[in-house]
N, C-alpha and C. Protein backbone atom coordinates (compact mmCIF):
# COMPACT_ATOMS: atom_id res chain seq x y z
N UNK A 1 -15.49 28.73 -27.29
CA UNK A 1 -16.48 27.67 -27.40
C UNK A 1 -16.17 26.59 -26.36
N UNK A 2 -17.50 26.17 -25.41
CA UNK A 2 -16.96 24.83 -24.73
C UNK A 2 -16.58 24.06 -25.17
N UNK A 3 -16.26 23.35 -24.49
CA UNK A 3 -15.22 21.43 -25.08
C UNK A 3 -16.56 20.36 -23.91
N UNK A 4 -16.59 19.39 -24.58
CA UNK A 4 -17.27 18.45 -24.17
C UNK A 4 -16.15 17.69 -23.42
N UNK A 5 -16.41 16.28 -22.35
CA UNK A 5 -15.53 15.40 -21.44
C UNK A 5 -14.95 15.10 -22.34
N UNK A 6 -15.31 14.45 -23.99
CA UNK A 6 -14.49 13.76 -24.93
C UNK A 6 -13.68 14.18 -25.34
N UNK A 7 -14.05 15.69 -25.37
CA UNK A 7 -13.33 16.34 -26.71
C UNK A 7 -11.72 16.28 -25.67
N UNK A 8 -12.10 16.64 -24.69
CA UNK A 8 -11.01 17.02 -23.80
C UNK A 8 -10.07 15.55 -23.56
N UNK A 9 -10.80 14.02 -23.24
CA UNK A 9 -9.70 13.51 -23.25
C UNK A 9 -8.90 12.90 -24.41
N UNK A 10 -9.63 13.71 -25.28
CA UNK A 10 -9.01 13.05 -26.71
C UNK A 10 -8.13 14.21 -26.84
N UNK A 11 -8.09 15.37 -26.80
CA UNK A 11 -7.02 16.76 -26.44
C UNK A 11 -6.00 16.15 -25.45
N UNK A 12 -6.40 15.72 -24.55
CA UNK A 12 -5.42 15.67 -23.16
C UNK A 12 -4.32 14.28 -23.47
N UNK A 13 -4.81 13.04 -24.00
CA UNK A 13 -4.64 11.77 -23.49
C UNK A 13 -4.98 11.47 -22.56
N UNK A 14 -5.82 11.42 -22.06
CA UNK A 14 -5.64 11.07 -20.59
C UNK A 14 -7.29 10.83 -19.75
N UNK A 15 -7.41 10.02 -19.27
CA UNK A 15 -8.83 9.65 -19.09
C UNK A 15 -9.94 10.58 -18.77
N UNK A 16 -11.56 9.80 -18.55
CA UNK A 16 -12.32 10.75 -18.21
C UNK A 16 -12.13 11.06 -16.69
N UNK A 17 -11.84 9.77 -16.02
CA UNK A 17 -11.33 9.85 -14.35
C UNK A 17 -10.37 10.92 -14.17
N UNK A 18 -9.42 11.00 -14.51
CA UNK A 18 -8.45 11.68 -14.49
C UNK A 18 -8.53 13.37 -14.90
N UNK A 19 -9.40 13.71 -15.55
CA UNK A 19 -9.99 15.08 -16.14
C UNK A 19 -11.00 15.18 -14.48
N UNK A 20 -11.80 14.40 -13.87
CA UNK A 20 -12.59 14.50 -13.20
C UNK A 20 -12.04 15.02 -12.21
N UNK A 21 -10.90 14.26 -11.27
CA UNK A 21 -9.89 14.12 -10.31
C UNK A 21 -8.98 15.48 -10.00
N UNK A 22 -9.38 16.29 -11.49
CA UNK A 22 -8.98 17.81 -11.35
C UNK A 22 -9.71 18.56 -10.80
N UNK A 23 -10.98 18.59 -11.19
CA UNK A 23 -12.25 18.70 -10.92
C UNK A 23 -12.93 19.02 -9.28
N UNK A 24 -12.72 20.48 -8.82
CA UNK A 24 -12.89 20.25 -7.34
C UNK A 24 -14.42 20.65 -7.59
N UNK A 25 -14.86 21.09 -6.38
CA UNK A 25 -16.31 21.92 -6.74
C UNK A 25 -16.62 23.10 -6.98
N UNK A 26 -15.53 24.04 -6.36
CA UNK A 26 -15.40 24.95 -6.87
C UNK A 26 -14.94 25.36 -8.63
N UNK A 27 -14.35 24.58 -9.13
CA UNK A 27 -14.18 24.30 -10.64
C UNK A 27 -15.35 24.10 -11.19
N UNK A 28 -15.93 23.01 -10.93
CA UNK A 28 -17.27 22.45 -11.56
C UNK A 28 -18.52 22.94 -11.52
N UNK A 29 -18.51 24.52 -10.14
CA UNK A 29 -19.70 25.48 -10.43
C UNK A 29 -19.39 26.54 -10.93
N UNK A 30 -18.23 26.68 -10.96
CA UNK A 30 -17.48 27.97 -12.09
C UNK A 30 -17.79 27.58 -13.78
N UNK A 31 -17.02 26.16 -14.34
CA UNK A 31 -16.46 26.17 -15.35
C UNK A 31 -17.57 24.88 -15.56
N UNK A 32 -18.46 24.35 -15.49
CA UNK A 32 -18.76 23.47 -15.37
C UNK A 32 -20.16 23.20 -15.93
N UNK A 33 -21.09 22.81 -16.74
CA UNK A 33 -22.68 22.60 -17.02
C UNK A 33 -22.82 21.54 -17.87
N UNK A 34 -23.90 21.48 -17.55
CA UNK A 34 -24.13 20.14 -17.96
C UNK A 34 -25.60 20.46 -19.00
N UNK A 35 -25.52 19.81 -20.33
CA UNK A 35 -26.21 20.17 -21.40
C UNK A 35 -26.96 18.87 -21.82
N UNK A 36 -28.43 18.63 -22.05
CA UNK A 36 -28.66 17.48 -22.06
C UNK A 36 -29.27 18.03 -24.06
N UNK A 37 -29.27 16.64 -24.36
CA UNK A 37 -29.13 16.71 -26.05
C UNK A 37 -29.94 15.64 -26.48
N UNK A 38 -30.95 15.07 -27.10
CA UNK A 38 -30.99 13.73 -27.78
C UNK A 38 -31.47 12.54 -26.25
N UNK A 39 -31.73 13.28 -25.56
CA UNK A 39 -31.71 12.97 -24.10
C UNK A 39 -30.74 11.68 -23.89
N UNK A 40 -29.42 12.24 -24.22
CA UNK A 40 -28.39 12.49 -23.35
C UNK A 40 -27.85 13.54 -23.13
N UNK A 41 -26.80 13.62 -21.67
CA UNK A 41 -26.82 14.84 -20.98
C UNK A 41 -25.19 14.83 -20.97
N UNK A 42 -24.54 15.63 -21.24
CA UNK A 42 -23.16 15.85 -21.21
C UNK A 42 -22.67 16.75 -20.33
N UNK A 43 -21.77 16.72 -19.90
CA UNK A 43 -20.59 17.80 -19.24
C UNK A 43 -19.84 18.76 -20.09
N UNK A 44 -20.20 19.99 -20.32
CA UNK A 44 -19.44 20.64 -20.93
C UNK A 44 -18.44 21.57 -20.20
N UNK A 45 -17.19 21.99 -20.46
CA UNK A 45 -16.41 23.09 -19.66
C UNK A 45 -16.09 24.03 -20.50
N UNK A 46 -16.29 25.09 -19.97
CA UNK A 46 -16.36 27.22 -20.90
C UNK A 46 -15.06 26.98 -20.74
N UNK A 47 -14.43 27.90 -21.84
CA UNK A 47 -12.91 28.01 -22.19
C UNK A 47 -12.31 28.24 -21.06
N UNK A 48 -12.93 29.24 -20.33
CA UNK A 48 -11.58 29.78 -19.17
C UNK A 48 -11.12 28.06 -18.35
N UNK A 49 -12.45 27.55 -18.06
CA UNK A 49 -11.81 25.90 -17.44
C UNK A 49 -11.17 24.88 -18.30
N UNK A 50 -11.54 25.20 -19.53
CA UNK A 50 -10.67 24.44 -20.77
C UNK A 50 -8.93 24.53 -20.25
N UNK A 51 -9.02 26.02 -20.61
CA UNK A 51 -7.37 26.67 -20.34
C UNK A 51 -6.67 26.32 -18.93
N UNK A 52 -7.82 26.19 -17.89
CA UNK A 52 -6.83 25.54 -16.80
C UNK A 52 -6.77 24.71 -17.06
N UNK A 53 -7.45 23.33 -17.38
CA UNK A 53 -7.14 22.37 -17.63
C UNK A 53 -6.05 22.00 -18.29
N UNK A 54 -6.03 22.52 -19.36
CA UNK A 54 -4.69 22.31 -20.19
C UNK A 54 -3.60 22.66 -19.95
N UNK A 55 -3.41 23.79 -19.32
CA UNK A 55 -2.46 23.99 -18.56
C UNK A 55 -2.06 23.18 -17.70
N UNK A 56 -2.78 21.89 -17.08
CA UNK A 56 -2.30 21.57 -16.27
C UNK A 56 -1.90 20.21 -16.87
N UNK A 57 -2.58 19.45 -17.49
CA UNK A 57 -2.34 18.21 -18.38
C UNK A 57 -1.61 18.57 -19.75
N UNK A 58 -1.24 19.40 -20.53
CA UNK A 58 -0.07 19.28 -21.28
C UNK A 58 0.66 20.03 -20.29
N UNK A 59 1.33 20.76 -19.43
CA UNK A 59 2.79 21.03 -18.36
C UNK A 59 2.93 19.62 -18.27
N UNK A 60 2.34 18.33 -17.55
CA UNK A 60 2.42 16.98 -17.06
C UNK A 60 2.57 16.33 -17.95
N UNK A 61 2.12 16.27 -19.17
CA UNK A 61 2.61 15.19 -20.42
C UNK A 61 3.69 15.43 -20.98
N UNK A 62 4.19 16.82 -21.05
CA UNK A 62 5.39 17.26 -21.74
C UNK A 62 6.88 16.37 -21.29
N UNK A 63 6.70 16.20 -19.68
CA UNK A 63 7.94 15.54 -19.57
C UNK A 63 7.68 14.00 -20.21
N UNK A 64 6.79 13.13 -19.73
CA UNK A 64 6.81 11.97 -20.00
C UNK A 64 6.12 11.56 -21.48
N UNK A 65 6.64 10.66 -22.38
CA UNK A 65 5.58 9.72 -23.59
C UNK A 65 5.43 8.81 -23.36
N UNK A 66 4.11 8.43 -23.58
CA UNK A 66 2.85 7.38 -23.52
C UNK A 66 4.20 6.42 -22.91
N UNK A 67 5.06 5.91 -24.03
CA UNK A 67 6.04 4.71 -24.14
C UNK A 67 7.02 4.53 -22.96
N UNK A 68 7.14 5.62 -22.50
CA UNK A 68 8.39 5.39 -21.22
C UNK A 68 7.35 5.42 -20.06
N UNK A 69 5.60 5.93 -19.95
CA UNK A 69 5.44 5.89 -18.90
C UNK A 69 5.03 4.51 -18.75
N UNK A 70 4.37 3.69 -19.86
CA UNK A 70 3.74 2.48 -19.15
C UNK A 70 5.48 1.66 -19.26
N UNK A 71 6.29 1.65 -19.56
CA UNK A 71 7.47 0.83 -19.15
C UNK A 71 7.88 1.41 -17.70
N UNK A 72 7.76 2.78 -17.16
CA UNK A 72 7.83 2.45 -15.92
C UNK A 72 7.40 2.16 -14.59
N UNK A 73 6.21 2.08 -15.33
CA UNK A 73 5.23 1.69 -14.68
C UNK A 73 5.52 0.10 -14.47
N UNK A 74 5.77 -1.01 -15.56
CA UNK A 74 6.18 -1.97 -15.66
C UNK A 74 6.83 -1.94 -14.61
N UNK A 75 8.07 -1.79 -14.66
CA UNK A 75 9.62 -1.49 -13.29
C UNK A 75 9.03 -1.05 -12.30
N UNK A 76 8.46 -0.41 -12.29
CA UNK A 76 7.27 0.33 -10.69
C UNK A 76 6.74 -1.27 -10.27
N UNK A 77 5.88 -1.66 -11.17
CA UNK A 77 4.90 -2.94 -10.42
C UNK A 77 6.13 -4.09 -10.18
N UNK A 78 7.30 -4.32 -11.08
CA UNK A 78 8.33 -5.40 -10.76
C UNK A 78 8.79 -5.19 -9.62
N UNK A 79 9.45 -3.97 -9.23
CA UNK A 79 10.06 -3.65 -7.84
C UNK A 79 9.29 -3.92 -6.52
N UNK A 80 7.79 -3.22 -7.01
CA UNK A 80 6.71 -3.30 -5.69
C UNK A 80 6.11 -4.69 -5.74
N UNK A 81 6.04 -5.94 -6.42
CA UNK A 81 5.82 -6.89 -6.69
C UNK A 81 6.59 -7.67 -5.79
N UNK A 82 8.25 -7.24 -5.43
CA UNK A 82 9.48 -8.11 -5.01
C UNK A 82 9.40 -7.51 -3.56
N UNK A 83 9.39 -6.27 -3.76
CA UNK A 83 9.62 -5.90 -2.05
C UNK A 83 8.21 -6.78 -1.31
N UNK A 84 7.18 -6.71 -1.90
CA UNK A 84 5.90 -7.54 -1.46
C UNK A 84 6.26 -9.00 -1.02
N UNK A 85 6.94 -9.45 -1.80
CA UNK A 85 6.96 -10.97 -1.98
C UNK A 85 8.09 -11.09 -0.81
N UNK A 86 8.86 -9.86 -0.97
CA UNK A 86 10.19 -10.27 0.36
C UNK A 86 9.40 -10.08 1.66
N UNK A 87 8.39 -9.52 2.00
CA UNK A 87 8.20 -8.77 3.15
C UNK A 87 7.20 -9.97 3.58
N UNK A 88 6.48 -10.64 2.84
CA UNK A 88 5.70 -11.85 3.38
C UNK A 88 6.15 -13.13 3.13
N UNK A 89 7.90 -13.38 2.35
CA UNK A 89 7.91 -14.47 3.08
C UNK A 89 8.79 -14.18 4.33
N UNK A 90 9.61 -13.23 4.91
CA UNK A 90 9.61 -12.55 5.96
C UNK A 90 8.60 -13.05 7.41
N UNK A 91 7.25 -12.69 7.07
CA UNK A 91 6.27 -12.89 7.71
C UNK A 91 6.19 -13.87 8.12
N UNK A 92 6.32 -15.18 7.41
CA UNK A 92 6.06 -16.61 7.07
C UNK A 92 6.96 -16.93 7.91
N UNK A 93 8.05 -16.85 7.93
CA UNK A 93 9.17 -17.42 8.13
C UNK A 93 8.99 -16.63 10.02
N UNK A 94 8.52 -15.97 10.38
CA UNK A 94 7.82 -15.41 11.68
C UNK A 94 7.37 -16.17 12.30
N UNK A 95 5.99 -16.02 11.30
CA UNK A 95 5.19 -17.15 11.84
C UNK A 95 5.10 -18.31 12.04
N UNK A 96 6.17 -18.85 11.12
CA UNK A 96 6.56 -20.50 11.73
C UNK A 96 7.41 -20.60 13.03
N UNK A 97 8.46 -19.19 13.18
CA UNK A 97 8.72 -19.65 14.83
C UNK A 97 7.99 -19.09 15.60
N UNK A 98 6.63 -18.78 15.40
CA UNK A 98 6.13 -18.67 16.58
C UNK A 98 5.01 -19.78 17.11
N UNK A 99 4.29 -20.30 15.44
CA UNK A 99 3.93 -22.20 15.89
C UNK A 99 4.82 -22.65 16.00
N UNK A 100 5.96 -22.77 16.05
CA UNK A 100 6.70 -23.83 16.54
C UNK A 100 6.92 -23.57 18.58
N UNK A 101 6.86 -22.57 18.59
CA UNK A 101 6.74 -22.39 20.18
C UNK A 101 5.92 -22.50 20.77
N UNK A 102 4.69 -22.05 20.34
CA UNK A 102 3.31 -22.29 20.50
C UNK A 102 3.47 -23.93 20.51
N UNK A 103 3.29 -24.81 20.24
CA UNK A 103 3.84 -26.37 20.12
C UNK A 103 4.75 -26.44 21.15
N UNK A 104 5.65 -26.28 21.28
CA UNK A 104 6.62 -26.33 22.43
C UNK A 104 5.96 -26.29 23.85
N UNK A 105 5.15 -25.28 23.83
CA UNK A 105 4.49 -24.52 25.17
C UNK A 105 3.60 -25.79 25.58
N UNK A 106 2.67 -26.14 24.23
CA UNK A 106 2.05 -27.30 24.53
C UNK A 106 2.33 -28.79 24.64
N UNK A 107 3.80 -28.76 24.37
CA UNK A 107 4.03 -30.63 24.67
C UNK A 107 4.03 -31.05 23.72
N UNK A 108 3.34 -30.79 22.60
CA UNK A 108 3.67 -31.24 21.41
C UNK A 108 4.77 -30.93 20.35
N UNK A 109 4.48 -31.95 19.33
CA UNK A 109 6.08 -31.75 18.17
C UNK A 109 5.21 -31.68 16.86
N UNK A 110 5.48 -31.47 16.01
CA UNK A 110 5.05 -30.38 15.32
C UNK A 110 4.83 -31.80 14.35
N UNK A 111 3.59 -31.81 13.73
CA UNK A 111 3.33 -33.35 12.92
C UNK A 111 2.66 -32.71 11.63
N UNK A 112 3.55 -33.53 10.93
CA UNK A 112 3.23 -33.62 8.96
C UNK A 112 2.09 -34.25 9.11
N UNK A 113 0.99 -33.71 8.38
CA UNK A 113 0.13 -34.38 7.76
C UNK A 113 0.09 -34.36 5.84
């Protein structure tokens, strides 16, 4: 029996984007139709694309739970947050000696407003 987009990310965890993103075109004219109902129109996928699917999103969930991935995700954005913050005041600290030479070149001294 097909599985609807829902059924699947409520099977998977894991979003409708992310079910999609599997999704080449060759998948989606194989395993793929679209059923309109109540006129709305759904995406359904025939078992054989069910089974790849799942195969491929529970192999990938098995290592990680929900709980350790968004904490490292946390530590992911803290780290990439710092290297960011080092690398532009880096920049800053550039760019002030290069107005300050720029000023130099011109005769002038560098004035607080």
């Amino acid at each position: 029996m097909s599985k609807t987009m829902k059924q699947l990310t409520m099977e998977f965890g894991v979003t409708r984007q992310a079910i999609m993103r599997k999704m080449d075109d060759k998948f989606r004219s194989k395993y793929v139709s679209k059923v309109h109902s109540n006129g709305v129109s759904k995406l359904t996928i025939s078992d054989d694309g069910y089974k790849l699917l799942k195969q491929h999103f529970l192999s990938s969930n098995r290592v990680v739970s929900n709980e350790s991935v968004s904490y490292s995700n946390y530590v992911t954005h803290d780290s990439v947050t710092d290297t960011a913050m080092e690398l532009l005041e880096k920049q800053l600290v550039e760019k002030d000696k290069q107005i300050e030479k720029l000023q130099q070149c011109f005769g002038r001294s560098p004035q607080v407003t």
